[in-house]
N, C-alpha and C. Protein backbone atom coordinates (compact mmCIF):
# COMPACT_ATOMS: atom_id res chain seq x y z
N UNK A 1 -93.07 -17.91 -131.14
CA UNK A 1 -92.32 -18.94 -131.78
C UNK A 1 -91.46 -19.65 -130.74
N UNK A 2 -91.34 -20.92 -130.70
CA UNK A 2 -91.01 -21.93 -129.78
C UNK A 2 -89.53 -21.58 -130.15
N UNK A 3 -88.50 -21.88 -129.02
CA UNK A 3 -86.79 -22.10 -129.36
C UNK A 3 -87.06 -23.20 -130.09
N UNK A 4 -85.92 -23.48 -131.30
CA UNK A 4 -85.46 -24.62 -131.71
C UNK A 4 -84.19 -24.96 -131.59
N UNK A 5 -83.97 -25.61 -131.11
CA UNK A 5 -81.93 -25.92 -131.17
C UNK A 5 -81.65 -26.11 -132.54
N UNK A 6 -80.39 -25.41 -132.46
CA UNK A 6 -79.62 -25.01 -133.93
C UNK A 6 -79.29 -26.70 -134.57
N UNK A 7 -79.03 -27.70 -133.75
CA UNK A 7 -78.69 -29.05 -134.36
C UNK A 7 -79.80 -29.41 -135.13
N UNK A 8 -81.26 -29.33 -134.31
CA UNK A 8 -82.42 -29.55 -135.34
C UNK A 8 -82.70 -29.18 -136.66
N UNK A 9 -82.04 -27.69 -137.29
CA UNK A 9 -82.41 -27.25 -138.62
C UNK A 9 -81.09 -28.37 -139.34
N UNK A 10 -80.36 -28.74 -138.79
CA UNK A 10 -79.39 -29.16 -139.67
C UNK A 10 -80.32 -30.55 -140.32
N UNK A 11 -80.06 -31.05 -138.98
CA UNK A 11 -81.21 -32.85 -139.31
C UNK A 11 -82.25 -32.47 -140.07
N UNK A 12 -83.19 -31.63 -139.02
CA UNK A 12 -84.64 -31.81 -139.81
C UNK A 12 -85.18 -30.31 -139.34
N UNK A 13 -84.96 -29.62 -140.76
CA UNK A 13 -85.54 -28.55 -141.15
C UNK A 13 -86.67 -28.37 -140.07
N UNK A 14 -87.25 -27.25 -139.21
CA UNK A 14 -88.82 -26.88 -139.18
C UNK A 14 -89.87 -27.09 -139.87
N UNK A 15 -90.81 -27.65 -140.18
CA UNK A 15 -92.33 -27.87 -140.76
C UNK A 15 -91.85 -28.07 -142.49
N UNK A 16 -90.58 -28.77 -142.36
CA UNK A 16 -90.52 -29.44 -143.46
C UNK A 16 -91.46 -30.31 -143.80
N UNK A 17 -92.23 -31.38 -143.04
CA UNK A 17 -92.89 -32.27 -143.57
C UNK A 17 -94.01 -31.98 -143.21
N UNK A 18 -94.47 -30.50 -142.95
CA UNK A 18 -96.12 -30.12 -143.29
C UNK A 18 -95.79 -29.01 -144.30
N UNK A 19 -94.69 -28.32 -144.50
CA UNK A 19 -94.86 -27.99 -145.79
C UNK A 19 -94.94 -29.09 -147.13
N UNK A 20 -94.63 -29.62 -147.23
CA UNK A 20 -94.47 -30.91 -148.14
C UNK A 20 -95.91 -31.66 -148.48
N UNK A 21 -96.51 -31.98 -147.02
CA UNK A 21 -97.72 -32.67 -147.11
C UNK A 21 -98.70 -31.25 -147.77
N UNK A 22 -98.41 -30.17 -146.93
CA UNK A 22 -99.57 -28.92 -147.41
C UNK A 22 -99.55 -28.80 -148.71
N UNK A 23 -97.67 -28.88 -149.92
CA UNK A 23 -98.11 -28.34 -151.12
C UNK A 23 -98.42 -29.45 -151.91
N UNK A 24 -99.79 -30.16 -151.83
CA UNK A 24 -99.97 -31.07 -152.76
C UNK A 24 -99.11 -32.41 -153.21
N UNK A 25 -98.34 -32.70 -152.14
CA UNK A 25 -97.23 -34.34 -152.65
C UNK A 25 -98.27 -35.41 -151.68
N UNK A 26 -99.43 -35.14 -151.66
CA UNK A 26 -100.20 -35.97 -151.01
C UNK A 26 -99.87 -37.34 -151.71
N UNK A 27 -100.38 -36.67 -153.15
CA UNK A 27 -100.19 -38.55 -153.87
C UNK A 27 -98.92 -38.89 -154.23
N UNK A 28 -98.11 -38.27 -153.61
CA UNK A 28 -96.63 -39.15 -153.42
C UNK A 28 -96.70 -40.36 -152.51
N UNK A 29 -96.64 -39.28 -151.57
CA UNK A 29 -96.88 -40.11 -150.28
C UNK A 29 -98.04 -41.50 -150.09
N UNK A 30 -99.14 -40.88 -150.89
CA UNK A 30 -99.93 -42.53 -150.89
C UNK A 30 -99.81 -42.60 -151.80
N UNK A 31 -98.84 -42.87 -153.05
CA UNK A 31 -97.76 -43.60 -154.29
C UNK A 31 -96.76 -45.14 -152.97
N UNK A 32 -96.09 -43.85 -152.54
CA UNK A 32 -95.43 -44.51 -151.50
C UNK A 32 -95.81 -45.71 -150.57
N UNK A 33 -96.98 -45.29 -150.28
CA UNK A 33 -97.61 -46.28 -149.31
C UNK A 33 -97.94 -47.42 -150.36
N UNK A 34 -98.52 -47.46 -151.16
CA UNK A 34 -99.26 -48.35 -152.05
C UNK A 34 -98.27 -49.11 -152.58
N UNK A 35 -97.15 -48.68 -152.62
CA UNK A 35 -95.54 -49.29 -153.20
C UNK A 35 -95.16 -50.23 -151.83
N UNK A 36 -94.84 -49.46 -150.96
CA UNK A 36 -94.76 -50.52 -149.80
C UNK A 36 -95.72 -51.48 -149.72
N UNK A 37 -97.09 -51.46 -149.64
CA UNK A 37 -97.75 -52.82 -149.47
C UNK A 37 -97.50 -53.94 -150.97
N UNK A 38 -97.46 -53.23 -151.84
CA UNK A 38 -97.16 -54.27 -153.10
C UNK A 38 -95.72 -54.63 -152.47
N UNK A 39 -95.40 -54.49 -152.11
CA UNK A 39 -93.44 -55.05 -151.87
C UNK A 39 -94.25 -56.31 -150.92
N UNK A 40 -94.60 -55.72 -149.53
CA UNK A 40 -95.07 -56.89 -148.87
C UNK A 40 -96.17 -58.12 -149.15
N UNK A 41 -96.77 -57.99 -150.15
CA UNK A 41 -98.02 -58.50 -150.31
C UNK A 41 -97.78 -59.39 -151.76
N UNK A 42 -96.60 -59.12 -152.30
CA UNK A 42 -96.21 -60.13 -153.84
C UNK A 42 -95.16 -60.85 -153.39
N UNK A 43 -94.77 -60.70 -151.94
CA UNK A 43 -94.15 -62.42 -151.43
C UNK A 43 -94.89 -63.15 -150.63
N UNK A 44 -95.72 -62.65 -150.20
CA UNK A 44 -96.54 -63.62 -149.50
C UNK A 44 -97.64 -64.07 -150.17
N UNK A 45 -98.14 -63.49 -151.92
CA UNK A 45 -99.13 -64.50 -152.63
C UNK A 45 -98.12 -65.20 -153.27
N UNK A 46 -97.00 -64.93 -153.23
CA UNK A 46 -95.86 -66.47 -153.92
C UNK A 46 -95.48 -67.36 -153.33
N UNK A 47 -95.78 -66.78 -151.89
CA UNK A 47 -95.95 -68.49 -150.92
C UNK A 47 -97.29 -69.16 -150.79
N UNK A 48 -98.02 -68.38 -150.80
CA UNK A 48 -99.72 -68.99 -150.66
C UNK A 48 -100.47 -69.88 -152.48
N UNK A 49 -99.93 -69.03 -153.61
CA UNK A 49 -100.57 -69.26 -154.67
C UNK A 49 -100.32 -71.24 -154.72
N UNK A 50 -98.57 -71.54 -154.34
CA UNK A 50 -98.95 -72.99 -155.03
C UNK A 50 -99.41 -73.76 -154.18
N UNK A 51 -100.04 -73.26 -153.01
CA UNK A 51 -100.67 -74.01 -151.69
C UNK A 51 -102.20 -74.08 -152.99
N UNK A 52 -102.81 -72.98 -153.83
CA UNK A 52 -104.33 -73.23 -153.83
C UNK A 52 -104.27 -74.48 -154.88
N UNK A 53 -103.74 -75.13 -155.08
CA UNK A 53 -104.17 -76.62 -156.19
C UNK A 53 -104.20 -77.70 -155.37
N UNK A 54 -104.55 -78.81 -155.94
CA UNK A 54 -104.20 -79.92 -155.51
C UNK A 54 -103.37 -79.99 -154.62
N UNK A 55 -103.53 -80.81 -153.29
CA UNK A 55 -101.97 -81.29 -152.38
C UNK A 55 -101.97 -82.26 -151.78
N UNK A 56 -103.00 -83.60 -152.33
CA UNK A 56 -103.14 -84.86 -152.35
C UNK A 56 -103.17 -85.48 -153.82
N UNK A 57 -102.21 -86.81 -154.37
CA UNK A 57 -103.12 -87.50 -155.66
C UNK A 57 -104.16 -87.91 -155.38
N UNK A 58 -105.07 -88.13 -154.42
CA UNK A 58 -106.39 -88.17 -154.45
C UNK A 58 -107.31 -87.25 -154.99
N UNK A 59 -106.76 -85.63 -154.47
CA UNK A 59 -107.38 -84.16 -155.19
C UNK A 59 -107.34 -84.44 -156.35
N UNK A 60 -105.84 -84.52 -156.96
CA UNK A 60 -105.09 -84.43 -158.32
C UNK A 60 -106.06 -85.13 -159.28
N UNK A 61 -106.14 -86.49 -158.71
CA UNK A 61 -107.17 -87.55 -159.65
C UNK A 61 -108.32 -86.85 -159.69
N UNK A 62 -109.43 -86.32 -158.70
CA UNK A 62 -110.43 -85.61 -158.73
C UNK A 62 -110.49 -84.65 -160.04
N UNK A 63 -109.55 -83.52 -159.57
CA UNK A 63 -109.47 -82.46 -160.24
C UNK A 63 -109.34 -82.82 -162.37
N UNK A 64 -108.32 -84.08 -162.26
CA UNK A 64 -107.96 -84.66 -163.60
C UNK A 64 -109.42 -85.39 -164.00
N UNK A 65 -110.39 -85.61 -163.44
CA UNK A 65 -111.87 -86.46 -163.95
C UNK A 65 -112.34 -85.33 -163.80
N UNK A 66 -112.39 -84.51 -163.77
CA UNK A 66 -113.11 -83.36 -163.55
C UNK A 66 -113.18 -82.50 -164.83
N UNK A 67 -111.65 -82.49 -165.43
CA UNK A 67 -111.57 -81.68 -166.37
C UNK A 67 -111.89 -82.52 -167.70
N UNK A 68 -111.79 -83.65 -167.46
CA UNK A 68 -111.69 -85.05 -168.42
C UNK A 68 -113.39 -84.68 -168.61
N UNK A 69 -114.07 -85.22 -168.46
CA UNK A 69 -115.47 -85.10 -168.02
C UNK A 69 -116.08 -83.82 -168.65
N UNK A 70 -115.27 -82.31 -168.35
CA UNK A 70 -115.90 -81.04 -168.74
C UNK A 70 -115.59 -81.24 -170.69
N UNK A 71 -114.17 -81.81 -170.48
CA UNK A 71 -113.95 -81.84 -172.11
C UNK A 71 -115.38 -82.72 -173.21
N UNK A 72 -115.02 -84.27 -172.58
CA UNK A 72 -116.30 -85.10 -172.74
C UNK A 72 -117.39 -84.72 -172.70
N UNK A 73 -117.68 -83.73 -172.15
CA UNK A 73 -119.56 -82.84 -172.32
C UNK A 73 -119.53 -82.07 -173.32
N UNK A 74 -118.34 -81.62 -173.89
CA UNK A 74 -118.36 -80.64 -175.36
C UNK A 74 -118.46 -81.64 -176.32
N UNK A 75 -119.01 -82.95 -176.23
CA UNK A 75 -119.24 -83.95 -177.27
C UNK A 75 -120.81 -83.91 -177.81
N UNK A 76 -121.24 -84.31 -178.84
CA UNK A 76 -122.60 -84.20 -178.61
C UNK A 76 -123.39 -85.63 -178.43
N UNK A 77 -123.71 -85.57 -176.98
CA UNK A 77 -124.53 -86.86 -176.76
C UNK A 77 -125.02 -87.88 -177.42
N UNK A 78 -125.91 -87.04 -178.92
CA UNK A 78 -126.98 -88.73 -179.67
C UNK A 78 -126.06 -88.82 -180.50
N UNK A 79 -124.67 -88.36 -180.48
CA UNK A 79 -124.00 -89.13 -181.50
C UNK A 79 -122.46 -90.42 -180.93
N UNK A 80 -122.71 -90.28 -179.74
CA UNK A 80 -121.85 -91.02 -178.70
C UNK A 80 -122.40 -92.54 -178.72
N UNK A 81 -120.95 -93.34 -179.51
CA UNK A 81 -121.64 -94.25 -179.19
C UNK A 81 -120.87 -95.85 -178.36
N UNK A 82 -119.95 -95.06 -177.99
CA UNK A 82 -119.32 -95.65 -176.47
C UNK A 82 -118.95 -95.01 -175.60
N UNK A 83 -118.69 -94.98 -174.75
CA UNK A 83 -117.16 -94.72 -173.58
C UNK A 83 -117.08 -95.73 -172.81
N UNK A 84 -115.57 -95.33 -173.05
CA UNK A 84 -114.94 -96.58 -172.16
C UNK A 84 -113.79 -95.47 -171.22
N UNK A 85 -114.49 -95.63 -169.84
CA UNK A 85 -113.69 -94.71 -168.87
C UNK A 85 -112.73 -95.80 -168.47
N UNK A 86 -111.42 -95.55 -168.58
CA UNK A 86 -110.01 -96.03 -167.94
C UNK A 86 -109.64 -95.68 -166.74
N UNK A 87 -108.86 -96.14 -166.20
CA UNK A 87 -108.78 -95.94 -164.57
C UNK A 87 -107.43 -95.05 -164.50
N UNK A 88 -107.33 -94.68 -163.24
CA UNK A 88 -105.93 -93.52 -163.05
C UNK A 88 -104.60 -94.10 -162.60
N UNK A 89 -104.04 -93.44 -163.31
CA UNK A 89 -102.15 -94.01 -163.10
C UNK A 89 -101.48 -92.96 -162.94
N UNK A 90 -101.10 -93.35 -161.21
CA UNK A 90 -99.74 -92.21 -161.11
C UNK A 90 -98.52 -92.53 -161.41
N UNK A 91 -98.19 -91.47 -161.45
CA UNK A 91 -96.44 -91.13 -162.29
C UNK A 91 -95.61 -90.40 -162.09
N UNK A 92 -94.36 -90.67 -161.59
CA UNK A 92 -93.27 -90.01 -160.74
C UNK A 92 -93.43 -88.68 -162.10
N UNK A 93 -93.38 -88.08 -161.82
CA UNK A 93 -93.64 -86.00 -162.16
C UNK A 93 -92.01 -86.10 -163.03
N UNK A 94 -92.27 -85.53 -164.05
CA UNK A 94 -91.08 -85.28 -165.09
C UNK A 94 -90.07 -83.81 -164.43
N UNK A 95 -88.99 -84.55 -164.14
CA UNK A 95 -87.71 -83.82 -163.37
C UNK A 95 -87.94 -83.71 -162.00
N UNK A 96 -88.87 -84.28 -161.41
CA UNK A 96 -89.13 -84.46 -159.80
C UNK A 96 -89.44 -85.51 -159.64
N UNK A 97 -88.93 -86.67 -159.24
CA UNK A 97 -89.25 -88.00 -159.16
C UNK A 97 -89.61 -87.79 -157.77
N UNK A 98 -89.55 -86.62 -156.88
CA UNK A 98 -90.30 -86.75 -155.78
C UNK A 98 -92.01 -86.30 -155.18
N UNK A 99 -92.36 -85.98 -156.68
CA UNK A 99 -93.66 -85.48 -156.62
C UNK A 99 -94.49 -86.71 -157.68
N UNK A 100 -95.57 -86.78 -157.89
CA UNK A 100 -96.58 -87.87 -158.95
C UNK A 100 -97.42 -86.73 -159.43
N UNK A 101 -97.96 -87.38 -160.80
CA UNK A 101 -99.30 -86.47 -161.99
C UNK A 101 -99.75 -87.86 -161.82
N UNK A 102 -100.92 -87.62 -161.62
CA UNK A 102 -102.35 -88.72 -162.14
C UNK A 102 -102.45 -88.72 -163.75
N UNK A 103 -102.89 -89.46 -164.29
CA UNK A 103 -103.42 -89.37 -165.63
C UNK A 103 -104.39 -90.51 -165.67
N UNK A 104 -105.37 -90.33 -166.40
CA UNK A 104 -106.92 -90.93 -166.59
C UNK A 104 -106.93 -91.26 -168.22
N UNK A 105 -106.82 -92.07 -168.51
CA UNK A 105 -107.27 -92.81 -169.93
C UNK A 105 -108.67 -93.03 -170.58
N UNK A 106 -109.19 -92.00 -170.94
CA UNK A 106 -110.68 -92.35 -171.61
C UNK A 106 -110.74 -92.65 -172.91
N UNK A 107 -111.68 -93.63 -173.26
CA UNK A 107 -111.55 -94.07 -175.37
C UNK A 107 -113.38 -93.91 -175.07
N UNK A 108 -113.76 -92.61 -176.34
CA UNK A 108 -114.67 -91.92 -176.83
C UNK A 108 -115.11 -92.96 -178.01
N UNK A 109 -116.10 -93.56 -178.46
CA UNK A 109 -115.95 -93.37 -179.86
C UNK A 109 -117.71 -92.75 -180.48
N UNK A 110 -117.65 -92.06 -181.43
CA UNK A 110 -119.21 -91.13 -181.79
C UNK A 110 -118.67 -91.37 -183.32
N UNK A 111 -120.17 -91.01 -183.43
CA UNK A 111 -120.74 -91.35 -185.20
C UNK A 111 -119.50 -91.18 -185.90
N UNK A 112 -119.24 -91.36 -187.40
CA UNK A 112 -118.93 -90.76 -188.30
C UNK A 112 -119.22 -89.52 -188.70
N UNK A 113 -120.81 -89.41 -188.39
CA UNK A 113 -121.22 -87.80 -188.42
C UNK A 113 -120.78 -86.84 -187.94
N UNK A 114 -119.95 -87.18 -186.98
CA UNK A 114 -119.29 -86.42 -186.15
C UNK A 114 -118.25 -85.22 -186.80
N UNK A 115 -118.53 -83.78 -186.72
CA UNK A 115 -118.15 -82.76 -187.11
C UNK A 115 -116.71 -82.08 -186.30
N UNK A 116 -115.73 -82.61 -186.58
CA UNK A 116 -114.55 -82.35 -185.60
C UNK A 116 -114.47 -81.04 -185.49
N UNK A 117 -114.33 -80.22 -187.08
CA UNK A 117 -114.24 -78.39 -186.91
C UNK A 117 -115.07 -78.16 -185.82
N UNK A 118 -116.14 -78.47 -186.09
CA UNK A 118 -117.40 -77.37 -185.36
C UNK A 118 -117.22 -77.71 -183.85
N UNK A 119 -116.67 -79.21 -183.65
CA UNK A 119 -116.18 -79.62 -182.01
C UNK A 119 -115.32 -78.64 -181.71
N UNK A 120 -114.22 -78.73 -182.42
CA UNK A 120 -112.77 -77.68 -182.03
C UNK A 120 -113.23 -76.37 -181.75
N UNK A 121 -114.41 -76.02 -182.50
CA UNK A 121 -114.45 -74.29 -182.17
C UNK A 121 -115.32 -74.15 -181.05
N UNK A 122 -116.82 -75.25 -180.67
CA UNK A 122 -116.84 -75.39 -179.68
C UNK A 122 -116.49 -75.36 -178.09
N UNK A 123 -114.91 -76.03 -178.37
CA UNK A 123 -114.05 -76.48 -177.72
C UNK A 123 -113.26 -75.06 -177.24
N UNK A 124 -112.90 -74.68 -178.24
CA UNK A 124 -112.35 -73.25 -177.99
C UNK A 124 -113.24 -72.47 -177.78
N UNK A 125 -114.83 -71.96 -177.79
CA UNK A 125 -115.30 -70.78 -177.06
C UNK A 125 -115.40 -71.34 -175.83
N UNK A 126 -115.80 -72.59 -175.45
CA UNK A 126 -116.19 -73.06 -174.31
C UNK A 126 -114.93 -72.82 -172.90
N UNK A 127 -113.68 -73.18 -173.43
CA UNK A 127 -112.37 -73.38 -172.33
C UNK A 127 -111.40 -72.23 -172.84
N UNK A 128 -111.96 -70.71 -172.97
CA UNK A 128 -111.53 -69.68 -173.39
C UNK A 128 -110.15 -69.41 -172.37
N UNK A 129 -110.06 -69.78 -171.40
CA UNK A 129 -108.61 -69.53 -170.63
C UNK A 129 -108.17 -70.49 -170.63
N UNK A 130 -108.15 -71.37 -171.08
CA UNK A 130 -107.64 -72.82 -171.14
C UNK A 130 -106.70 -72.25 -172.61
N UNK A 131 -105.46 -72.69 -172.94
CA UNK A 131 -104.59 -73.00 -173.85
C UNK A 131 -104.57 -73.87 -174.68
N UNK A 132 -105.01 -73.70 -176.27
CA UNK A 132 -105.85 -74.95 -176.61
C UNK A 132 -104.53 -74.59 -178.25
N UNK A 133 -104.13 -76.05 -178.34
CA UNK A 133 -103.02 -76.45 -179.52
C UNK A 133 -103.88 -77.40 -180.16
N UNK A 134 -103.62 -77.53 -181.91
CA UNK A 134 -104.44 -78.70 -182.51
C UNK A 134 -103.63 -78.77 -183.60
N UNK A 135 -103.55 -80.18 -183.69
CA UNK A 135 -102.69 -80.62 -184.84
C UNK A 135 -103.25 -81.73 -185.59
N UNK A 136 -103.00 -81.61 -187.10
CA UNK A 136 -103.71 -82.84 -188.18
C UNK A 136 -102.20 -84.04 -187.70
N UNK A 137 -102.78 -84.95 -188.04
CA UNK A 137 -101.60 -85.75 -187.87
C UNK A 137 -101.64 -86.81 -189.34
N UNK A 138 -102.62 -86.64 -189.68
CA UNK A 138 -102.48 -87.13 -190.84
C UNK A 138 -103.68 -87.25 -192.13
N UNK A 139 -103.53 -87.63 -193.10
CA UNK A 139 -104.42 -87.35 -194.18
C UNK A 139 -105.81 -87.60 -194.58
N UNK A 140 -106.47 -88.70 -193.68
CA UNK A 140 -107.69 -88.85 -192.97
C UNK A 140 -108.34 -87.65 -191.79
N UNK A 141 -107.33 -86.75 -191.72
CA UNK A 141 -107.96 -85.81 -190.75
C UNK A 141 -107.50 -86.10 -189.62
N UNK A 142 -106.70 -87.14 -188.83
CA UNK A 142 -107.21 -87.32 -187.57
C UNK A 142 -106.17 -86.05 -186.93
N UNK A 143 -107.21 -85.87 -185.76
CA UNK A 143 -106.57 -84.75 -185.29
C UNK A 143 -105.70 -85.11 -183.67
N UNK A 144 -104.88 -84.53 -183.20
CA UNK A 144 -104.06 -83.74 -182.37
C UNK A 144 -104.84 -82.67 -180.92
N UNK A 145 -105.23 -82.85 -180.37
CA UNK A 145 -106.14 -81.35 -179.37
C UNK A 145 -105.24 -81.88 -178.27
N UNK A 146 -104.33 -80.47 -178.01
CA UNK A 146 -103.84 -80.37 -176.79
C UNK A 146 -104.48 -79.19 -175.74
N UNK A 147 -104.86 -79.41 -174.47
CA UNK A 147 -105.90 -78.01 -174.06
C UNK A 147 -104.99 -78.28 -172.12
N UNK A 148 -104.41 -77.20 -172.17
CA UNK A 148 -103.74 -76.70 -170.93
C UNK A 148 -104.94 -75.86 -170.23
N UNK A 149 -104.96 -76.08 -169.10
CA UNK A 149 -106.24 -75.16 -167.51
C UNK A 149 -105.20 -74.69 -167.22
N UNK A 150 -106.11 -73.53 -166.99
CA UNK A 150 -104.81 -72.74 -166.00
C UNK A 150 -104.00 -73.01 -164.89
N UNK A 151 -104.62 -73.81 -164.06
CA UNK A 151 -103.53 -74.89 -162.68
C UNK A 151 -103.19 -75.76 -163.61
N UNK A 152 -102.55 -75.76 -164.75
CA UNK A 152 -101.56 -76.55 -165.51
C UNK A 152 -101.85 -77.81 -165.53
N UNK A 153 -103.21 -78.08 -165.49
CA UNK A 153 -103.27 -79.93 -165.97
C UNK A 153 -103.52 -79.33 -167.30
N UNK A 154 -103.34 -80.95 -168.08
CA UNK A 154 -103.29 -81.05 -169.46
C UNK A 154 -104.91 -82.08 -169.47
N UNK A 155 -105.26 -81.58 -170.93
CA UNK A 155 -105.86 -82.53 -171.48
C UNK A 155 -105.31 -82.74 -172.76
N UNK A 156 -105.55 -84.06 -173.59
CA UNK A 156 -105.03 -84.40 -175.11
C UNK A 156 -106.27 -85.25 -175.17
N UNK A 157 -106.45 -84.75 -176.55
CA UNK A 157 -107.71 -85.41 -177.22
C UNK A 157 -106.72 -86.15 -178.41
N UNK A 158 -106.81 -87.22 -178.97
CA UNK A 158 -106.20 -87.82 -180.62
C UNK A 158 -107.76 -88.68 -180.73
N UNK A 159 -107.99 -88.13 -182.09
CA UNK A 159 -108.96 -88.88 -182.85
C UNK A 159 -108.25 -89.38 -184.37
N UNK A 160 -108.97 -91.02 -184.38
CA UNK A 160 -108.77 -92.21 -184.89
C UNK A 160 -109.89 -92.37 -186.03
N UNK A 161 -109.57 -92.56 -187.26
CA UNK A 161 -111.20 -93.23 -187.93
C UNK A 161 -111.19 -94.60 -188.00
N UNK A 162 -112.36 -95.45 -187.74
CA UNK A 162 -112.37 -96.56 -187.21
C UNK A 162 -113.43 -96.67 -187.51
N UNK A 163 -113.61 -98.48 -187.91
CA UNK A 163 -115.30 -98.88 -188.70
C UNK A 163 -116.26 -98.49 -188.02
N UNK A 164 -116.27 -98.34 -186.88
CA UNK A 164 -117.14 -98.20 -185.89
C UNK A 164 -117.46 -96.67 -185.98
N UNK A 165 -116.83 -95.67 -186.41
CA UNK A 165 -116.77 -94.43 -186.14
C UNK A 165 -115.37 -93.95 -185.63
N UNK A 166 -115.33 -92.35 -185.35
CA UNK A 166 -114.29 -91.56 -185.20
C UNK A 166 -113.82 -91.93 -183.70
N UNK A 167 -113.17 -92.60 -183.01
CA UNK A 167 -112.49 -92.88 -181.85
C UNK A 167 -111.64 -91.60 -181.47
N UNK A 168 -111.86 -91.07 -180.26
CA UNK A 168 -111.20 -90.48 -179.48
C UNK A 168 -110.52 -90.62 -178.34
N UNK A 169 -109.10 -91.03 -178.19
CA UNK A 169 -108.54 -91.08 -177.01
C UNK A 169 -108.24 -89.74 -176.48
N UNK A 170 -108.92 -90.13 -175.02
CA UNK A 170 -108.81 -88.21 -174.31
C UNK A 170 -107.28 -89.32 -172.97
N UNK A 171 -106.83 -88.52 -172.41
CA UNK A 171 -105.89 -88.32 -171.50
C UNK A 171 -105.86 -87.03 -171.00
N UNK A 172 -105.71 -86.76 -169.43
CA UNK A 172 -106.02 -85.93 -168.67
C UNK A 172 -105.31 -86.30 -167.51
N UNK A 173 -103.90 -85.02 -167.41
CA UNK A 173 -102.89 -85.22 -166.77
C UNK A 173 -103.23 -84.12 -165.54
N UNK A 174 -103.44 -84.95 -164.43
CA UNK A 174 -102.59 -83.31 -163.24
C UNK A 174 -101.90 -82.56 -163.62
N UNK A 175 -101.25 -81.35 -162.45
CA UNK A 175 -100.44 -80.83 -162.02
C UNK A 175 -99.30 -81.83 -160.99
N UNK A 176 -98.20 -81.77 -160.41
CA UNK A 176 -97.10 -81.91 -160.05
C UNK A 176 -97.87 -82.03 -158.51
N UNK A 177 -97.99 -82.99 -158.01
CA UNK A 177 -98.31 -82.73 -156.81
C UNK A 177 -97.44 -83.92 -155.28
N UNK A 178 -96.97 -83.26 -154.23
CA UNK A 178 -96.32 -84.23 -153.70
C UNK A 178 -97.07 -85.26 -153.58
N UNK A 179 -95.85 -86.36 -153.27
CA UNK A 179 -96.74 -87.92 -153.20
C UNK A 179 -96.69 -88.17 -151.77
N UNK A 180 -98.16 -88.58 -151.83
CA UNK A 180 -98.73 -89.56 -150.73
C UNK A 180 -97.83 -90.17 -149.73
């Protein structure tokens, strides 16, 4: 048995920390470890996460026709019997007048035949992580579809009855993105 100086048992016991590791606190210790990297690793995806969206209104507009477009394909084609695609308008960002949201103006209009329930539920299996609100707005039916993506653009659908058929104005807002 090796000398130990008497100051050492005070600090640090003899084969304290291979008795410890020997009786089974293995999964403490990699508890421990796995705790330390979550400490380091959930501030640095809170600096990286709002880097992954948009970080041009050029993206922003992209990304906003993009989702505009995915909504517009849950329509059913032989019963479409306009679109009229509107062009994009940026807009100083609500409580940050130093950032802009794109928004895109589309007017839909399809048959009368047109089955709004069976669209809406459509609508909802199709954009299942998407956040989807719907409201009657009034006694003709016309409806209300609000549908949040998860990078927080909006879409709003309001449908109109009109001689022509059921009119749909879609709008399709970005996210908050600095300006240009």
């Amino acid at each position: 048995m090796s000398p130990v100086p008497e100051w050492s048992r005070i600090w640090y016991p003899g084969k304290v920390a291979r008795r410890f590791w020997r009786q089974g606190n293995r999964a403490t210790i990699v508890l421990l470890v796995c705790f330390s990297l979550l400490l380091i690793s959930v501030p640095i995806a809170a600096i990286l996460l709002p880097l992954a969206g948009a970080q041009s209104t050029a993206a922003a507009e992209a990304e906003a026709a993009e989702h505009l477009d995915a909504v517009v394909g849950t329509l059913p084609s032989d019963l479409i019997r306009s679109d009229e695609e509107g062009s994009a308008t940026e807009e100083p960002c609500p409580g940050n007048p130093d950032k802009k949201l794109v928004q895109i103006h589309r007017v839909v209009v399809v048959d009368p035949a047109f089955d709004k329930a069976g669209w809406l539920d459509e609508v909802g299996g199709r954009f299942e992580d998407w956040r989807l609100s719907r409201h009657t707005l009034d006694t003709d039916g016309s409806l209300l579809v609000s549908l949040v993506a998860p990078d927080l653009s909006l879409v709003s659908v309001q449908s109109a009855e009109t001689a022509n058929g059921t009119e749909l104005t879609l709008i399709s807002s970005s996210p908050c993105v600095a300006a240009d």
